[in-house]
N, C-alpha and C. Protein backbone atom coordinates (compact mmCIF):
# COMPACT_ATOMS: atom_id res chain seq x y z
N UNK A 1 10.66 52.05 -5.38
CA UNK A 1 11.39 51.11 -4.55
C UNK A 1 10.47 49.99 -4.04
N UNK A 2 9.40 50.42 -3.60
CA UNK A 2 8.32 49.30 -3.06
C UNK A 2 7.59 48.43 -4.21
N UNK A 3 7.54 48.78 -5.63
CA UNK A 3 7.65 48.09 -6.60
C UNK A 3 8.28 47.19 -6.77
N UNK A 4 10.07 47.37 -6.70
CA UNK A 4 11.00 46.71 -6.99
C UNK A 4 10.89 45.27 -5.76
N UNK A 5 10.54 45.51 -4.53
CA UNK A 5 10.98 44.65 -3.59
C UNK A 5 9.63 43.77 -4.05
N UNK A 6 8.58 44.46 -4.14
CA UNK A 6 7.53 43.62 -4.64
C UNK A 6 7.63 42.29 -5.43
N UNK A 7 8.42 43.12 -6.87
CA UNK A 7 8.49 41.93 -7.67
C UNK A 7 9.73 41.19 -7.27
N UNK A 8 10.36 41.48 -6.74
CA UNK A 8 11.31 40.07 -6.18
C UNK A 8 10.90 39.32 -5.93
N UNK A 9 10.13 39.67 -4.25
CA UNK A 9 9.40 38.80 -2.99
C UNK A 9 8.29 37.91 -4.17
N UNK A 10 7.65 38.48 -5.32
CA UNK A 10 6.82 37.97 -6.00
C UNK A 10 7.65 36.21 -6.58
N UNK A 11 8.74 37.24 -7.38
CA UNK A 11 9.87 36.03 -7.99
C UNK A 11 10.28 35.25 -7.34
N UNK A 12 10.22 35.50 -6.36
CA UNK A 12 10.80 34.15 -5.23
C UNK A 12 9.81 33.67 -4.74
N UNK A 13 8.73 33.64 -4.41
CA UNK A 13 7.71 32.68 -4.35
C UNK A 13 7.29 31.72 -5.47
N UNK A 14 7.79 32.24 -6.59
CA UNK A 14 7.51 31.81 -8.06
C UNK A 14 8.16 30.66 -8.42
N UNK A 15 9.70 30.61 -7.56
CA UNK A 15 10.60 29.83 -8.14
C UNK A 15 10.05 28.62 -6.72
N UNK A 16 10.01 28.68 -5.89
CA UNK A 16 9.71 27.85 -4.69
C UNK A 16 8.53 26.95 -5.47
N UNK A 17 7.55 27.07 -6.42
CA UNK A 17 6.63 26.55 -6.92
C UNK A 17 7.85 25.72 -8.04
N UNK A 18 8.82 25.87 -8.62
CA UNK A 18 9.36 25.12 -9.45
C UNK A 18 10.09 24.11 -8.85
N UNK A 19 10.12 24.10 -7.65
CA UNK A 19 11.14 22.51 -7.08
C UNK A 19 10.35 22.53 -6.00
N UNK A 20 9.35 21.70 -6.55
CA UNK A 20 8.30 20.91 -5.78
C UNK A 20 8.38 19.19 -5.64
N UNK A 21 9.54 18.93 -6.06
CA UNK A 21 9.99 17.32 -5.73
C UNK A 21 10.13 17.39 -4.40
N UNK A 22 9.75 16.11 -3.83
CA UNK A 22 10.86 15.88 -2.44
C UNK A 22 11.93 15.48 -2.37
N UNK A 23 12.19 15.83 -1.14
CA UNK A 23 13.99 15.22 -0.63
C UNK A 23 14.18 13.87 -0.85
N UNK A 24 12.91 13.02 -0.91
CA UNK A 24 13.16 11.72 -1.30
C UNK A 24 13.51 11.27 -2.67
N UNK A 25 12.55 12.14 -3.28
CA UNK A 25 12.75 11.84 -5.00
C UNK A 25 14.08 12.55 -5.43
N UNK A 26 14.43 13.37 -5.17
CA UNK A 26 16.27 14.25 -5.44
C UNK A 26 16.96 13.02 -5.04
N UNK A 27 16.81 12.52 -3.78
CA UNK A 27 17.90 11.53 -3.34
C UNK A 27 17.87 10.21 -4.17
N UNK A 28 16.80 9.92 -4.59
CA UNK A 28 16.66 8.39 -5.23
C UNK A 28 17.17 8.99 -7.03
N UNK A 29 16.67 10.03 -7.00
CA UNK A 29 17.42 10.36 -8.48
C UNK A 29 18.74 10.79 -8.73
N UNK A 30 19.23 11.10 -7.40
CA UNK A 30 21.09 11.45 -7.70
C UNK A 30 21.51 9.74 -7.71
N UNK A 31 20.80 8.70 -7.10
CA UNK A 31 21.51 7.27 -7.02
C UNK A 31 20.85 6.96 -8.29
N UNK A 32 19.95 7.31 -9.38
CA UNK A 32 19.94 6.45 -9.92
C UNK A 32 20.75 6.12 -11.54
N UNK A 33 20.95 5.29 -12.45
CA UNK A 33 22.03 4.97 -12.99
C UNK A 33 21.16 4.93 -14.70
N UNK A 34 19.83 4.04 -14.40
CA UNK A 34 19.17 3.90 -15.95
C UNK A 34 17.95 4.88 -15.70
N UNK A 35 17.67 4.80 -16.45
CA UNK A 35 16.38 5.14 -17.26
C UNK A 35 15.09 4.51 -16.35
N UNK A 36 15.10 3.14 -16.33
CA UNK A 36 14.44 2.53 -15.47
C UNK A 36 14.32 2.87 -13.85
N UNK A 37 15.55 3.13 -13.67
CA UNK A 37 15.22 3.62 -12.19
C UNK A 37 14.83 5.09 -11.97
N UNK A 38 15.16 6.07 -13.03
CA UNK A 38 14.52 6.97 -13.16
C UNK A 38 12.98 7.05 -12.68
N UNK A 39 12.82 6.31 -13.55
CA UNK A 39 11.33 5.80 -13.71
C UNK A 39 11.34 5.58 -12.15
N UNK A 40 11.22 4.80 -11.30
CA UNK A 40 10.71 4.03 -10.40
C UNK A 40 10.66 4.92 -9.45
N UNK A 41 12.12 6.10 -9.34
CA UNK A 41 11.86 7.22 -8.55
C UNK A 41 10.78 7.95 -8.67
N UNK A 42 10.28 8.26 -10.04
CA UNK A 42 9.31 9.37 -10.55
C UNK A 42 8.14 8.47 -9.99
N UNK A 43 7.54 7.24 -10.07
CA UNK A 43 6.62 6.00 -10.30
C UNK A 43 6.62 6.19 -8.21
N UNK A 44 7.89 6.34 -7.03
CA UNK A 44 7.88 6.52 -5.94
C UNK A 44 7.00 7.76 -5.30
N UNK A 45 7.45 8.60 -5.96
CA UNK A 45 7.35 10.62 -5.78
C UNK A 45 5.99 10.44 -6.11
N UNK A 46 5.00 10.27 -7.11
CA UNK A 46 3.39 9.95 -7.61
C UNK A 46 3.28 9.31 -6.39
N UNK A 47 3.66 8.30 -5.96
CA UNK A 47 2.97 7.15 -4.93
C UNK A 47 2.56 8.17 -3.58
N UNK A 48 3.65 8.65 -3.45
CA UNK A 48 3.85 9.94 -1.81
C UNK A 48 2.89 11.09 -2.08
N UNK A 49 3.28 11.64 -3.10
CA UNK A 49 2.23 12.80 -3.43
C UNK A 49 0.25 12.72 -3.32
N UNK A 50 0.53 11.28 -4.07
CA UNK A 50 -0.87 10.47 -4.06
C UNK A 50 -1.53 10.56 -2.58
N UNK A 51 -0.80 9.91 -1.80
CA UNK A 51 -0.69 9.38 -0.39
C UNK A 51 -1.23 10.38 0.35
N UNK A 52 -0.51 11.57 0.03
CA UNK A 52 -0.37 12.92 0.82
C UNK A 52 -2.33 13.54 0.27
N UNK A 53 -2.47 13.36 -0.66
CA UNK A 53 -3.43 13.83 -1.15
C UNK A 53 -4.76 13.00 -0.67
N UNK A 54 -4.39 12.14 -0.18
CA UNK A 54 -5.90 10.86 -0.06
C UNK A 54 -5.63 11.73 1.70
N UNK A 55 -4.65 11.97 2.44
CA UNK A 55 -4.50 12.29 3.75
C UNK A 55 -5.85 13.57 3.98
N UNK A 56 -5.05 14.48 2.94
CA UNK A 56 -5.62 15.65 3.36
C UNK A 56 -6.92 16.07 2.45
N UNK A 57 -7.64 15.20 1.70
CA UNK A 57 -9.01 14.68 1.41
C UNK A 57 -9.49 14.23 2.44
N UNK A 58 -8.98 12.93 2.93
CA UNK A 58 -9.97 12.35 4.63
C UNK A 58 -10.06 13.23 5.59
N UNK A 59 -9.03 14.41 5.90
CA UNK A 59 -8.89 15.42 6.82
C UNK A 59 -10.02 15.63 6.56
N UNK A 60 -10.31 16.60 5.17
CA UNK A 60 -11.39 17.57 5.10
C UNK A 60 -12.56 17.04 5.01
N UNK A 61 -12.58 15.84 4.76
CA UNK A 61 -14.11 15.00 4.60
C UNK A 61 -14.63 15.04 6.13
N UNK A 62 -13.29 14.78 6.97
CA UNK A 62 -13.95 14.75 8.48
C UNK A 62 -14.27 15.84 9.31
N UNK A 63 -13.65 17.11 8.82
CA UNK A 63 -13.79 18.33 9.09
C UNK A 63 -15.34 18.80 8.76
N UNK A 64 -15.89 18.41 7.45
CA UNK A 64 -17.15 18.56 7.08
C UNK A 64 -18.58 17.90 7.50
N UNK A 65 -17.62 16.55 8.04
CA UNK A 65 -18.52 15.55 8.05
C UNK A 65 -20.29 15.10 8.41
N UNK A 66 -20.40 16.72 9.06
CA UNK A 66 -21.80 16.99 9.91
C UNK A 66 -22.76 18.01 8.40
N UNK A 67 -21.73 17.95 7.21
CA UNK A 67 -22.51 19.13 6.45
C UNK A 67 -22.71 18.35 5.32
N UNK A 68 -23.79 17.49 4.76
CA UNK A 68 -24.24 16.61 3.98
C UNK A 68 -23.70 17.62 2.62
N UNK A 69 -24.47 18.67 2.73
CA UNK A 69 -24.29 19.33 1.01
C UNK A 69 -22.40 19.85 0.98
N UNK A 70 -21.69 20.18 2.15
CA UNK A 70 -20.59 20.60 1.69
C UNK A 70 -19.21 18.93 1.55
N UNK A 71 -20.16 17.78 1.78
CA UNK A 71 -19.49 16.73 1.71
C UNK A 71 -19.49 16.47 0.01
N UNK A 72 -21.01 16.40 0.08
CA UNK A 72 -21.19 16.32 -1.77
C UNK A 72 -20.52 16.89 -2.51
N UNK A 73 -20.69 18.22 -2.21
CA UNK A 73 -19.67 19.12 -3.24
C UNK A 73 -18.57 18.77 -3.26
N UNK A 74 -17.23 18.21 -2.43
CA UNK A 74 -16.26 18.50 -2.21
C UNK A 74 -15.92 17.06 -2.78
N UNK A 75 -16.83 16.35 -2.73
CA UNK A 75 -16.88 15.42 -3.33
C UNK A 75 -16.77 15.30 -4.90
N UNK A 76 -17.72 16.04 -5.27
CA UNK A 76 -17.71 16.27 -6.99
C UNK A 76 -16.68 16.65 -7.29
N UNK A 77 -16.15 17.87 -6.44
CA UNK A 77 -15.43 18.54 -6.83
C UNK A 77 -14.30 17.55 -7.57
N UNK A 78 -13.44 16.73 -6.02
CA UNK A 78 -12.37 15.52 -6.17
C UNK A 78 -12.67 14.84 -7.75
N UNK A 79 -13.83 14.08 -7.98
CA UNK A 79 -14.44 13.61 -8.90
C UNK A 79 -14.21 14.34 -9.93
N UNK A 80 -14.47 15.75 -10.47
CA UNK A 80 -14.33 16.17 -11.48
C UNK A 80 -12.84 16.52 -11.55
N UNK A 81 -11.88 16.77 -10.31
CA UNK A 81 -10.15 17.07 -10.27
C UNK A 81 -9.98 15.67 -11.05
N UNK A 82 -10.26 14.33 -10.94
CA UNK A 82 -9.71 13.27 -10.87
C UNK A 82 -9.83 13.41 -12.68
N UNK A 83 -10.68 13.61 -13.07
CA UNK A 83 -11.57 13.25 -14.80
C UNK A 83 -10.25 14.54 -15.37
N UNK A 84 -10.23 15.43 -14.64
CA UNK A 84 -9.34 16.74 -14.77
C UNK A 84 -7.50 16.05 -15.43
N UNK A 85 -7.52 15.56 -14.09
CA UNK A 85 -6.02 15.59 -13.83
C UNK A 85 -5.46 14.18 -15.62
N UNK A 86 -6.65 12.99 -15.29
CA UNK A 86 -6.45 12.23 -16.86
C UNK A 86 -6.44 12.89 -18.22
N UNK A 87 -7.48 14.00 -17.85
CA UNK A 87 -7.43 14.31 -19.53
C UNK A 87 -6.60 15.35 -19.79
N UNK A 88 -5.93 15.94 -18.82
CA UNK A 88 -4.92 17.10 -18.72
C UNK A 88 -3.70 16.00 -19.09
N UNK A 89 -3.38 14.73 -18.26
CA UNK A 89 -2.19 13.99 -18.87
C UNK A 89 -2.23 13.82 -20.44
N UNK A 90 -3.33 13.09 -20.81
CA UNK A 90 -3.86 12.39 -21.95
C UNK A 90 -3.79 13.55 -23.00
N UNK A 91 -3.77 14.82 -22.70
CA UNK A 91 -3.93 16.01 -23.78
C UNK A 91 -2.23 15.95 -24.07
N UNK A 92 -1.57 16.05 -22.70
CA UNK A 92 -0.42 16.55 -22.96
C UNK A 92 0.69 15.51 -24.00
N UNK A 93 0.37 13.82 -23.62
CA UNK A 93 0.62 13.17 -24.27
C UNK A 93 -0.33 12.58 -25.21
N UNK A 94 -1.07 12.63 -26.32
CA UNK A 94 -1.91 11.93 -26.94
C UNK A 94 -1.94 10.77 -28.15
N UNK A 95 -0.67 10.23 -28.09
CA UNK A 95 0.16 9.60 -29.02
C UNK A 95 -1.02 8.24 -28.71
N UNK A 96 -1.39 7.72 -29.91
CA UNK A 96 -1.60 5.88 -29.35
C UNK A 96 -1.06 5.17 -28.72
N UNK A 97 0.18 5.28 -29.19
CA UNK A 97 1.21 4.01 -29.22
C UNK A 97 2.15 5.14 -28.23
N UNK A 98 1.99 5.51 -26.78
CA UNK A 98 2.69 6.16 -26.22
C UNK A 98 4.01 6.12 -25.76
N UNK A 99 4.52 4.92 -25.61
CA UNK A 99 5.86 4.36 -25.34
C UNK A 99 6.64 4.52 -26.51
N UNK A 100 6.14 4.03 -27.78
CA UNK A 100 6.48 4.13 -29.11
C UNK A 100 6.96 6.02 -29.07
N UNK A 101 6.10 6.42 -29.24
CA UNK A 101 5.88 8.17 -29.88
C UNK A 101 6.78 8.86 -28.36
N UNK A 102 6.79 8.27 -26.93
CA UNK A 102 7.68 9.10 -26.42
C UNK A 102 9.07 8.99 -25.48
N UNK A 103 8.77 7.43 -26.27
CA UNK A 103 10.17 6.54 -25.36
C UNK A 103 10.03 6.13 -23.66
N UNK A 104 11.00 5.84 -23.13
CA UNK A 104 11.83 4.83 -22.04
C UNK A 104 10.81 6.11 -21.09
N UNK A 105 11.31 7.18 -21.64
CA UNK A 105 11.04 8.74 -20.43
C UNK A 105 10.00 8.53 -20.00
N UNK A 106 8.58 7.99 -20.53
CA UNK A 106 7.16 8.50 -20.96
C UNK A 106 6.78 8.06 -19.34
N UNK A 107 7.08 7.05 -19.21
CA UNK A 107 6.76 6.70 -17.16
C UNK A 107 6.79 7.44 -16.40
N UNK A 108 8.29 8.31 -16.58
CA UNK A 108 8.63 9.25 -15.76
C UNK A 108 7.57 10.56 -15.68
N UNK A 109 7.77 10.81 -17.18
CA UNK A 109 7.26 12.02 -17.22
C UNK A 109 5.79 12.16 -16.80
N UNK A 110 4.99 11.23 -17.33
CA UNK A 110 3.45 11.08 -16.71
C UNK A 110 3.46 11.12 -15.21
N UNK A 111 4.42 10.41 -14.32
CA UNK A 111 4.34 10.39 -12.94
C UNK A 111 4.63 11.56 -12.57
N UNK A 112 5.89 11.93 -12.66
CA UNK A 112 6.15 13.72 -12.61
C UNK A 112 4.67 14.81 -12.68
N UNK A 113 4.37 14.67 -13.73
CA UNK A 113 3.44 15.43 -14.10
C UNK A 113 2.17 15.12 -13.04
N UNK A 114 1.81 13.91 -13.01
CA UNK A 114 0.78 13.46 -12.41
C UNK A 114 1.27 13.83 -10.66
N UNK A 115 2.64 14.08 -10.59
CA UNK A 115 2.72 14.45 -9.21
C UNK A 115 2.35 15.76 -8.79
N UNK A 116 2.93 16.67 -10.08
CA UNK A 116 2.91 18.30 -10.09
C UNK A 116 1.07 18.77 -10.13
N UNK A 117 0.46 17.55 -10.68
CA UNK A 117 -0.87 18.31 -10.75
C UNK A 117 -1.52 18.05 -9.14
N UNK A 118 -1.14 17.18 -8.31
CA UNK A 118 -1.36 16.42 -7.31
C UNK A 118 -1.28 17.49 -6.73
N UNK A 119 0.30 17.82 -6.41
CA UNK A 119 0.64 18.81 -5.37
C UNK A 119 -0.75 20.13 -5.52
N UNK A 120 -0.75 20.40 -6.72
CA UNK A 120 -1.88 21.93 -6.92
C UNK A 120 -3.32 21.46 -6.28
N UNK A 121 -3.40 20.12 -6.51
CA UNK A 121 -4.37 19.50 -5.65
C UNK A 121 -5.07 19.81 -4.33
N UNK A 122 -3.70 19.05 -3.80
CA UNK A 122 -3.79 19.32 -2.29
C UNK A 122 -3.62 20.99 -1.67
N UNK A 123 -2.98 21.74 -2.71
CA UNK A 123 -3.24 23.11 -2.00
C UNK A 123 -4.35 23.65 -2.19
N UNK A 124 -5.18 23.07 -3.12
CA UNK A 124 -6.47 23.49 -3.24
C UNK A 124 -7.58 22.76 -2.18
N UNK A 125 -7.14 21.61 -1.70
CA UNK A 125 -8.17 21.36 -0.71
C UNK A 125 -7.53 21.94 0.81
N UNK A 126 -6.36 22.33 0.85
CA UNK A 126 -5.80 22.98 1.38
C UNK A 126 -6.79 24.28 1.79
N UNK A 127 -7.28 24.77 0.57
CA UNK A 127 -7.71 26.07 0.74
C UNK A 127 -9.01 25.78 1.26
N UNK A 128 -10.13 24.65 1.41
CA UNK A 128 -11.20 24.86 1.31
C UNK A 128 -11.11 23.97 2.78
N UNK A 129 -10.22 23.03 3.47
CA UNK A 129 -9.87 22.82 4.53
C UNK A 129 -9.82 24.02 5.96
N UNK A 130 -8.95 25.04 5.19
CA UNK A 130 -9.27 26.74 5.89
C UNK A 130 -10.36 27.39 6.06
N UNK A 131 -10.67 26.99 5.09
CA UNK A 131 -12.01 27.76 5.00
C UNK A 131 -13.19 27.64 6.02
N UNK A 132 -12.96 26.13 6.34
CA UNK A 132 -13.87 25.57 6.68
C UNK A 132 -13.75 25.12 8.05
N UNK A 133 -12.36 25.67 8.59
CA UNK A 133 -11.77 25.52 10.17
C UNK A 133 -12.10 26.55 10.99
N UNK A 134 -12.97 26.25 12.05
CA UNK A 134 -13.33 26.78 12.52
C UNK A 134 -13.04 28.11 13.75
N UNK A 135 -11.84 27.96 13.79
CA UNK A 135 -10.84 28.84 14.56
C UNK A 135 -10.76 30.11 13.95
């Protein structure tokens, strides 16, 4: 029985990781009509996610700010996420001619994606933000 409730409580944390859009991007995508505005929602949702992520980077930079070597690191770290997060897009799409090879979508989908890797982002500096709070 304590198995069973296990893997539920497991499954439902699982699915909470699959609708990781915001309320903003659902709402601008039930109004939107083309392709293009698709886009601009997905091209919005990257912009916020981005946003959210530069926030809680400056948090932790200032949280550290007295620890020269744990600034560096956390630093590289960002630096090597950033080299990460391009060649993780660039793998997933690797077409030349990318508009060509994946159509009207290809905006969307890179921003999407580039949002979803964002979010894993920030829960990862998330984690090292904790870590590093002193309470």
């Amino acid at each position: 029985m304590r198995t069973c409730i296990l893997v539920v409580l497991m499954s439902l944390g699982s699915f909470s990781c699959l609708a990781q859009d915001s309320a903003a991007y659902r709402a601008c995508s039930k109004q939107a009509t083309t392709q293009h505005d698709m886009n601009a929602c997905a091209n919005e949702e990257a912009k916020r996610i981005n946003d959210e992520l530069h926030k809680v980077y400056k948090l932790l930079l200032t949280k550290v700010s007295g620890d020269a070597l744990a600034t560096a690191k956390i630093r590289a770290a960002e630096k090597a996420w950033t080299a990460y997060r391009d060649a993780y897009i660039e793998a997933m799409y690797p077409a030349k001619d990318k508009q060509a090879e994946y159509g009207s979508i290809f905006p969307m989908e890179v921003d999407l994606l580039g949002a979803k890797l964002t979010r894993q982002q920030i829960s990862a500096l998330r984690d090292i933000l904790r870590e590093n709070d002193p309470q």
